[in-house]
Protein backbone atom coordinates (compact mmCIF):
# COMPACT_ATOMS: atom_id res chain seq x y z
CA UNK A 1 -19.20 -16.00 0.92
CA UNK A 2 -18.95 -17.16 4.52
CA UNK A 3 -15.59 -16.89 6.09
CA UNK A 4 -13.30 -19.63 5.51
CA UNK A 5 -10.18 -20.91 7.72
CA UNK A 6 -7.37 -22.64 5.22
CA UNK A 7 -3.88 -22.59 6.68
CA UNK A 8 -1.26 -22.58 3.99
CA UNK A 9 2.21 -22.95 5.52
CA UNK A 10 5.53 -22.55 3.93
CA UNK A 11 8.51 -23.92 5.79
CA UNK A 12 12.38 -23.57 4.81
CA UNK A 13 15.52 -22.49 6.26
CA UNK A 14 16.42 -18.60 5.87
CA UNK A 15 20.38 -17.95 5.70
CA UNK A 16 21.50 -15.06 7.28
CA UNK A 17 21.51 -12.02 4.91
CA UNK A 18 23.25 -8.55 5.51
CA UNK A 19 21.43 -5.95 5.87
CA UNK A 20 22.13 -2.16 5.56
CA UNK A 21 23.37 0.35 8.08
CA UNK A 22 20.06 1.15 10.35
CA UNK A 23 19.02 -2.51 9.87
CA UNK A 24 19.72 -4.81 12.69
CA UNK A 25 20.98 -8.70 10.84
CA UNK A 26 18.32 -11.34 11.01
CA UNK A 27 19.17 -14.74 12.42
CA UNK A 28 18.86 -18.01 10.58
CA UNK A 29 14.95 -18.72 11.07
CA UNK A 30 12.31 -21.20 9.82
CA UNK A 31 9.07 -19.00 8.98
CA UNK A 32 5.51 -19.04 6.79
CA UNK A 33 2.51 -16.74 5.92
CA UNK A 34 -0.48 -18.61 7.23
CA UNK A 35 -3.98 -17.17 5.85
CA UNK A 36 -6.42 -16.90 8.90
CA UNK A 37 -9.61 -16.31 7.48
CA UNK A 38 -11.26 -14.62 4.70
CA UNK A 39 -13.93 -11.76 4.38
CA UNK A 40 -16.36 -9.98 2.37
CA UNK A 41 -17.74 -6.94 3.03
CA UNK A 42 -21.97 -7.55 3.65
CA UNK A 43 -23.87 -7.51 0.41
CA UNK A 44 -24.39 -9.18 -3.01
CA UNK A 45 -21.84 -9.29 -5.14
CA UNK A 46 -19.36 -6.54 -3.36
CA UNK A 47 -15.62 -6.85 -4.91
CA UNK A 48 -13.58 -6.35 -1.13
CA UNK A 49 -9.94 -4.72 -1.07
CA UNK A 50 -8.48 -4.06 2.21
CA UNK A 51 -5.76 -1.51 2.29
CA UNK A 52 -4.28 -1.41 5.96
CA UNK A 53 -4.02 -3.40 9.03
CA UNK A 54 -3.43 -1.54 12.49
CA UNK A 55 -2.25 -2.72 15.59
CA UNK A 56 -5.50 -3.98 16.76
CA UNK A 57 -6.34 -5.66 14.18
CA UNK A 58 -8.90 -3.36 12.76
CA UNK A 59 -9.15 -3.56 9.01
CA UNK A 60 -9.58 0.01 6.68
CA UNK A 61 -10.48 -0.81 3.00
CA UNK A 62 -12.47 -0.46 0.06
CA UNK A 63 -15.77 -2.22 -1.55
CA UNK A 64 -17.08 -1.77 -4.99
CA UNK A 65 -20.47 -2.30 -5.62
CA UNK A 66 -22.23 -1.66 -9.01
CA UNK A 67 -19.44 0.69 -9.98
CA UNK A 68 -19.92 2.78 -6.68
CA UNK A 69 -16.74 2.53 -4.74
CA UNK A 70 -16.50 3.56 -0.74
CA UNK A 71 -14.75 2.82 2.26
CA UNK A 72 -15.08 0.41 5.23
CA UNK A 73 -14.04 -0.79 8.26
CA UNK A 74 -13.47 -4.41 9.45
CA UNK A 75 -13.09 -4.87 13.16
CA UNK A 76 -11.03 -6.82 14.92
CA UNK A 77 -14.27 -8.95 15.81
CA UNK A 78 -15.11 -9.69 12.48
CA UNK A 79 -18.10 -6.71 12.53
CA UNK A 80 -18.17 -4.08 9.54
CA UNK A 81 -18.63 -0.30 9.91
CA UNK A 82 -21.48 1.07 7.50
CA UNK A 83 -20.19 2.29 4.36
CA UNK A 84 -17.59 5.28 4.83
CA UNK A 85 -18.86 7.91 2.46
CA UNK A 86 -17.12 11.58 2.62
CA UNK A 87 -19.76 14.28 2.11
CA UNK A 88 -18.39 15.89 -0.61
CA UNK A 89 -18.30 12.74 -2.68
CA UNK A 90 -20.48 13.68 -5.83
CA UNK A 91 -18.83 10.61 -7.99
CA UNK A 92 -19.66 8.18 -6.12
CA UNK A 93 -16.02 7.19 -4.95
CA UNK A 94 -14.76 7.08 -1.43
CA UNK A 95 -11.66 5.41 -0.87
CA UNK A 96 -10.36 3.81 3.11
CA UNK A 97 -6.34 3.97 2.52
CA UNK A 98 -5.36 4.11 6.26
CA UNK A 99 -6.45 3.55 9.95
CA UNK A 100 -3.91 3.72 12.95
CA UNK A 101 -4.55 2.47 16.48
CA UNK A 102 -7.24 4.95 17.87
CA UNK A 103 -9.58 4.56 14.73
CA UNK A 104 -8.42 7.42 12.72
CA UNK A 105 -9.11 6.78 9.18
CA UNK A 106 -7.90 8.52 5.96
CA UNK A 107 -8.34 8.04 2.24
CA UNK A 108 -9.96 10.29 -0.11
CA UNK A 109 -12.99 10.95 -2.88
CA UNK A 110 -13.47 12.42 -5.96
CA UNK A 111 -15.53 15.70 -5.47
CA UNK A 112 -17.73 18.29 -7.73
CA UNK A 113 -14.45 19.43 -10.04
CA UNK A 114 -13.92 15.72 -10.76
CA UNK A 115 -10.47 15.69 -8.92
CA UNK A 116 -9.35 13.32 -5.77
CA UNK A 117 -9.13 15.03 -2.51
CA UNK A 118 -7.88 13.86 0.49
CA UNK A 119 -10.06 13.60 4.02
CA UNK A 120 -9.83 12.10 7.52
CA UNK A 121 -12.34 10.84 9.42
CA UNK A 122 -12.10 10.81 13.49
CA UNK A 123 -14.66 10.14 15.44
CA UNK A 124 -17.46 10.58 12.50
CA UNK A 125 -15.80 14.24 11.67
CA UNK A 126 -14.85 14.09 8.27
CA UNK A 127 -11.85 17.03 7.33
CA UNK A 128 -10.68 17.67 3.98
CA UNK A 129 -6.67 17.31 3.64
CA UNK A 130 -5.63 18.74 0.33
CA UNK A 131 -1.55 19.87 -0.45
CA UNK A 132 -1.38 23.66 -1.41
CA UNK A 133 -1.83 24.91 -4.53
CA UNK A 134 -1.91 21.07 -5.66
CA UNK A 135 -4.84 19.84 -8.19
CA UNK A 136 -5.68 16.30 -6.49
CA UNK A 137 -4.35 14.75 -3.00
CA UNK A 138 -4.54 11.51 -1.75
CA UNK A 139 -3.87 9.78 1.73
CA UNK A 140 -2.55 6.60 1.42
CA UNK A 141 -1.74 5.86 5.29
CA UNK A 142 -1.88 7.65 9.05
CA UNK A 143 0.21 6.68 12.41
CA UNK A 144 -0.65 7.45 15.83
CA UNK A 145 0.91 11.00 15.70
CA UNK A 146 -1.38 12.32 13.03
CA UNK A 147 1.16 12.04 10.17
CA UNK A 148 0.02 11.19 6.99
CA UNK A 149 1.89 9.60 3.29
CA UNK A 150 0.05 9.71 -0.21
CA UNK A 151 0.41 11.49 -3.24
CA UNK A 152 -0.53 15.04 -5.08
CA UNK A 153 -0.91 16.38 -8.69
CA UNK A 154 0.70 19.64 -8.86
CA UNK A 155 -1.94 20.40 -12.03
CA UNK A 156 0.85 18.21 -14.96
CA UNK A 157 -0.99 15.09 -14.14
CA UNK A 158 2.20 13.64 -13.05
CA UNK A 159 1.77 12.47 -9.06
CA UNK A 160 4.57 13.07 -6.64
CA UNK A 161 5.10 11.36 -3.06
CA UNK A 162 4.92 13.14 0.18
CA UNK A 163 4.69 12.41 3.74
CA UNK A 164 4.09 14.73 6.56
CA UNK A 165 5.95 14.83 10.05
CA UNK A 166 5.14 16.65 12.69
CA UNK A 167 3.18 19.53 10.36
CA UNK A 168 6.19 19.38 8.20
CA UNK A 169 5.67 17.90 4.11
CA UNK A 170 8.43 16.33 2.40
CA UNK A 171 7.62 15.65 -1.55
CA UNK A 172 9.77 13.61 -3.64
CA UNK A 173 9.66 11.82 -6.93
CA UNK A 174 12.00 9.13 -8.74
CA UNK A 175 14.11 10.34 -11.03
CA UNK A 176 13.03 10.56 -14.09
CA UNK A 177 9.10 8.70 -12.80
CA UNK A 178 5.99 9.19 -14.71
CA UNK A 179 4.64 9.44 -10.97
CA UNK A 180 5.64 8.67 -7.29
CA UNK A 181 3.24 7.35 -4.63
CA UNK A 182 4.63 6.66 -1.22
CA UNK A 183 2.38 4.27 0.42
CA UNK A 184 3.61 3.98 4.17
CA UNK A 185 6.40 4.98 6.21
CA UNK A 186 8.07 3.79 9.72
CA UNK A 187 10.86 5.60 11.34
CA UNK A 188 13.38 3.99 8.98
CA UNK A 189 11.26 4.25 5.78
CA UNK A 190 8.98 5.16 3.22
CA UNK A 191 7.45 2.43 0.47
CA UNK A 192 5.72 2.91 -2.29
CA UNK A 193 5.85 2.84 -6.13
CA UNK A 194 6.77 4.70 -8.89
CA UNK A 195 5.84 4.37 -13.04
CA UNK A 196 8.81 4.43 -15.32
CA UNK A 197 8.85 6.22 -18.90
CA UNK A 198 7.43 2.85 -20.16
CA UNK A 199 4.78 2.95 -17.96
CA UNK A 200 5.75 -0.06 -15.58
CA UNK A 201 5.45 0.58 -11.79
CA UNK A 202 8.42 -0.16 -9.81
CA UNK A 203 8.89 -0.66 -5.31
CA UNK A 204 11.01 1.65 -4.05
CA UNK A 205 12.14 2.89 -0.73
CA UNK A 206 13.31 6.22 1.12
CA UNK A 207 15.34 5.84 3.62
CA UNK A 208 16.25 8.66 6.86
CA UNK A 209 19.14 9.83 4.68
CA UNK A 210 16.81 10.88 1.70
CA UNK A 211 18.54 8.58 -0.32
CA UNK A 212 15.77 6.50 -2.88
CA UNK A 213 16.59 2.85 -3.51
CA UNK A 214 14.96 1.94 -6.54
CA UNK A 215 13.99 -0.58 -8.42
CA UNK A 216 12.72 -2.63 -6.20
CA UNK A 217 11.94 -5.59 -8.48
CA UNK A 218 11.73 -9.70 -7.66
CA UNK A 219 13.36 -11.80 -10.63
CA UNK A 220 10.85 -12.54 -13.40
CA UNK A 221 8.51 -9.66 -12.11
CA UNK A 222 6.76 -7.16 -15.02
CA UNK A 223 5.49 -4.88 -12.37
CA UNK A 224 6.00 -4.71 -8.68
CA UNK A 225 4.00 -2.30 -5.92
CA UNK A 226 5.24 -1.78 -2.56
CA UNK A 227 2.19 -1.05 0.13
CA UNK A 228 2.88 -1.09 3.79
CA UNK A 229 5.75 -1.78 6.29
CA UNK A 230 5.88 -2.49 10.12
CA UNK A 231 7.78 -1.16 12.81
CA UNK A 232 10.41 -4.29 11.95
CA UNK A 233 10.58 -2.93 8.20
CA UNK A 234 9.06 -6.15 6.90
CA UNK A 235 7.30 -4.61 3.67
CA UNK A 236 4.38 -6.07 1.65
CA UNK A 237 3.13 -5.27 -1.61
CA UNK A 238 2.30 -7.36 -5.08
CA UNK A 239 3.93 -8.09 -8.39
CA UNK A 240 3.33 -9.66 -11.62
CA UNK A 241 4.72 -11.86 -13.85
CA UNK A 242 5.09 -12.59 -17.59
CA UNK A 243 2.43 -15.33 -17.98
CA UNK A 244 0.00 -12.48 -16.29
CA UNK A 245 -0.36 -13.95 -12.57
CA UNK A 246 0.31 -11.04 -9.66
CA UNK A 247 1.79 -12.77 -7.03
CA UNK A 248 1.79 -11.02 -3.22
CA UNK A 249 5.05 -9.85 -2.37
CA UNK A 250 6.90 -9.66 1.47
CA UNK A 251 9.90 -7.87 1.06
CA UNK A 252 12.82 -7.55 3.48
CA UNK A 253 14.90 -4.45 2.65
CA UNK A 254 17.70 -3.82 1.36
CA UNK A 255 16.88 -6.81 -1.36
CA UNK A 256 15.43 -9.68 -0.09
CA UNK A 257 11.63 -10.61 -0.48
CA UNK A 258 9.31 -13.72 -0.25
CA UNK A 259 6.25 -14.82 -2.90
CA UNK A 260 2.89 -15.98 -1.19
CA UNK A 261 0.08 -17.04 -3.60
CA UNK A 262 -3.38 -17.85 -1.78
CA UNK A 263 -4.24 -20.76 -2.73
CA UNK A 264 -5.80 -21.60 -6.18
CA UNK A 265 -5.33 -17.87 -7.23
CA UNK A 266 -3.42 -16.17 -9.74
CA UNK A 267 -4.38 -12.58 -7.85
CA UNK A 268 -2.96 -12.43 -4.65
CA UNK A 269 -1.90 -8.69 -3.28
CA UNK A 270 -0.46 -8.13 0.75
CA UNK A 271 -1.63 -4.74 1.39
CA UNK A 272 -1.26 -3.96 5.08
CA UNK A 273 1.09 -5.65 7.73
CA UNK A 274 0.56 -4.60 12.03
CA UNK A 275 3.89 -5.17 13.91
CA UNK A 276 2.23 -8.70 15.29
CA UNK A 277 2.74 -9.58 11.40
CA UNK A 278 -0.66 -9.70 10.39
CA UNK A 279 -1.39 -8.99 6.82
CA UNK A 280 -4.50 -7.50 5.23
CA UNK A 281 -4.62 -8.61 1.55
CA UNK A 282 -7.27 -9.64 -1.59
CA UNK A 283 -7.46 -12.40 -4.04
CA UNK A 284 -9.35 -12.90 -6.97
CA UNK A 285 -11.53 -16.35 -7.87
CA UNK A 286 -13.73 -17.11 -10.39
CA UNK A 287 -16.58 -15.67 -7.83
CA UNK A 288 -14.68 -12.41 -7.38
CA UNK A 289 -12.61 -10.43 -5.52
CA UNK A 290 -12.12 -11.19 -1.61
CA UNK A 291 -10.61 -9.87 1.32
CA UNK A 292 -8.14 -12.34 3.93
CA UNK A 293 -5.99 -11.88 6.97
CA UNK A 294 -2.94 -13.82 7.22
CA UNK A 295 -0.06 -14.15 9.46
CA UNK A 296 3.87 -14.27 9.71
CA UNK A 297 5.20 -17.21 11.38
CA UNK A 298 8.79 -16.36 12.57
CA UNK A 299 10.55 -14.93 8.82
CA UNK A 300 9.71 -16.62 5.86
CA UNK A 301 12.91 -17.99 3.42
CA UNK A 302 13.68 -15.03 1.13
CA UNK A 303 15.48 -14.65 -2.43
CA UNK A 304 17.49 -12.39 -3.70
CA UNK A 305 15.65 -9.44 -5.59
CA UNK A 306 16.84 -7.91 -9.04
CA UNK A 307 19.56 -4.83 -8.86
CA UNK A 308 18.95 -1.93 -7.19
CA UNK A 309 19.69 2.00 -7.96
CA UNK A 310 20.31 4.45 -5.66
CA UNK A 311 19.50 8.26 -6.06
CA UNK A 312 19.48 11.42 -3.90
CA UNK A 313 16.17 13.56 -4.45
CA UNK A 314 14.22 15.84 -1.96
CA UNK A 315 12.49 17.59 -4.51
CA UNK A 316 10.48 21.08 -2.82
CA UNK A 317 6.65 20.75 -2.60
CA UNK A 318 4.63 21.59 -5.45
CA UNK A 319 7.89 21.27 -7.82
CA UNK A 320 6.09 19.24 -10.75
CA UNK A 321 8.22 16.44 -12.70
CA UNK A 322 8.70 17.25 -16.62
CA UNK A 323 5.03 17.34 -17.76
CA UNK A 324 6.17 15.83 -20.88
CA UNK A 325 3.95 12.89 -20.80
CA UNK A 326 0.46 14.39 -21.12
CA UNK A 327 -1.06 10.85 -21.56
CA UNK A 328 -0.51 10.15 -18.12
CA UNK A 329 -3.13 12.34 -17.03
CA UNK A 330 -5.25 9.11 -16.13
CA UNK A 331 -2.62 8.04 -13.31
CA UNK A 332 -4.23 7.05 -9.65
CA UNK A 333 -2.28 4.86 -6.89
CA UNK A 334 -3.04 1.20 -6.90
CA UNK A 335 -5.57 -0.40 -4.61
């Protein structure tokens, strides 16, 4: 599929909303999300998800051919990387969750024991990341400074979020989550998702305190997944709804958030968002599943989103969640 232009905007009047403590107020604006272009990664029949956007506008993501899943990269000039495979891959299944500004990319694969590992890849040096004593690891996104978010199973099955600063790790889970998987984090934040005793996922967000607002939910949704953030905290993700159509999600935090559909889809999911406000993102059409860039245009009109919880948890690393569930053993983050 050759790359398309379409410009979709959305215009309306945002009222100012209060935000909370470190969040500076927004004025009254007029904004859209504007898709640029759309992509495929080379090849027949390739099923594209891009997972992060960095400030050049280089593209880290995921194709799936024939059941064989590995990791790309889309430059900023439109040009694609050769297929990202990590050496120890013996599943075939690489995964490209994050890429900051120098190139640095992270994900991870499943390896020889049949477990996900975590690696980074700099300068075509692949190093395995994996969180002590922990059964599986995944990176789910890298900054400039070398500090990494994902996910780990400490051997119940039941994934807990981490990020890393400085050297340091800091796990933590949802109260009460079947698993936690922290997707991105600024200075302000972490995003991500977590899976409730019912088995729906859930956005949440950490903020500097520790403090977990959860559920981070838009009226009518069934399932909402929080992805990536900016330096401006504007925070992208997907959700679904009762009749079955996912819907991509821009979120303003504390509670505020913003539905953009590409057009003639009923898949749309905003992975990755670059402090410019371009978004990395997939749809789904009846010829498969496609990669587009799109754009913010000022701050698009948001609504309110359902009730939020607050809890404080900074659980120690490696301190598993009630193991309880055994039949969540099959749990991975979302693409």
């Amino acid at each position: 599929m050759k790359p398309k232009q379409i410009f979709n905007s959305i215009l309306a009047v945002l009222f100012v909303f209060p935000l909370m403590g470190t969040f500076a107020q927004q004025a009254p604006n007029s904004g859209s999300i504007e898709v640029i272009t759309t992509f495929d990664y080379p090849g027949t029949g390739n099923s594209t998800l891009p997972q992060k956007i960095n400030e050049r506008g280089d593209v880290v993501g995921v194709f799936v051919s024939s059941g064989v899943t590995r990791a790309f990269v889309r430059f900023s000039d439109g040009s694609f990387s050769a297929p990202i495979v990590d050496p120890n891959d013996t599943a075939g299944f690489t995964e490209g969750r994050g890429i900051n500004n120098s190139g640095t990319v992270n994900g991870d694969y499943v390896g020889s024991d049949g477990n996900l590992h975590g690696f980074v890849l700099s300068s075509g040096t692949f190093t395995d990341f994996n969180i002590p004593g922990a059964l599986q690891t995944t990176l789910l996104s890298i900054n400039d400074a070398g500090d990494f978010t994902g996910d780990f199973d400490p051997g119940s099955g039941i994934f807990q979020a981490w990020f890393s600063k400085g050297g340091t790790i800091t796990s933590f889970s949802v109260p009460g989550a079947l698993s936690t998987f922290a997707y991105e984090r600024s200075t302000q934040l972490v995003v991500g998702y977590y899976i409730d005793s019912s088995g729906i996922p859930h956005g949440y967000f950490r903020d500097t305190s520790g403090a977990l607002h959860f559920p981070i939910d838009p009226s009518g949704s069934a399932g909402t997944i929080l992805f990536g953030l900016n330096v401006r905290n504007w925070v992208v993700g997907r959700y679904a709804d009762s009749s079955g159509v996912t819907h991509g999600l821009f979120f303003v935090p504390p509670n505020s958030f913003f539905t953009f559909d590409y057009p003639g889809s009923t898949f749309t999911s905003l992975n990755g968002i670059n402090a410019q406000g371009v978004i990395c993102g997939r749809y789904v059409d009846a010829s498969g599943t496609h990669g587009f860039l799109a754009r913010v245009r000022g701050t698009p009109p948001t609504r309110e989103a359902g009730t939020e919880m607050k809890a404080f948890d900074s659980r120690p690393l490696v301190t598993p969640l009630d193991p309880s569930p055994s039949a969540w053993g099959g749990a991975m983050p979302a693409r």
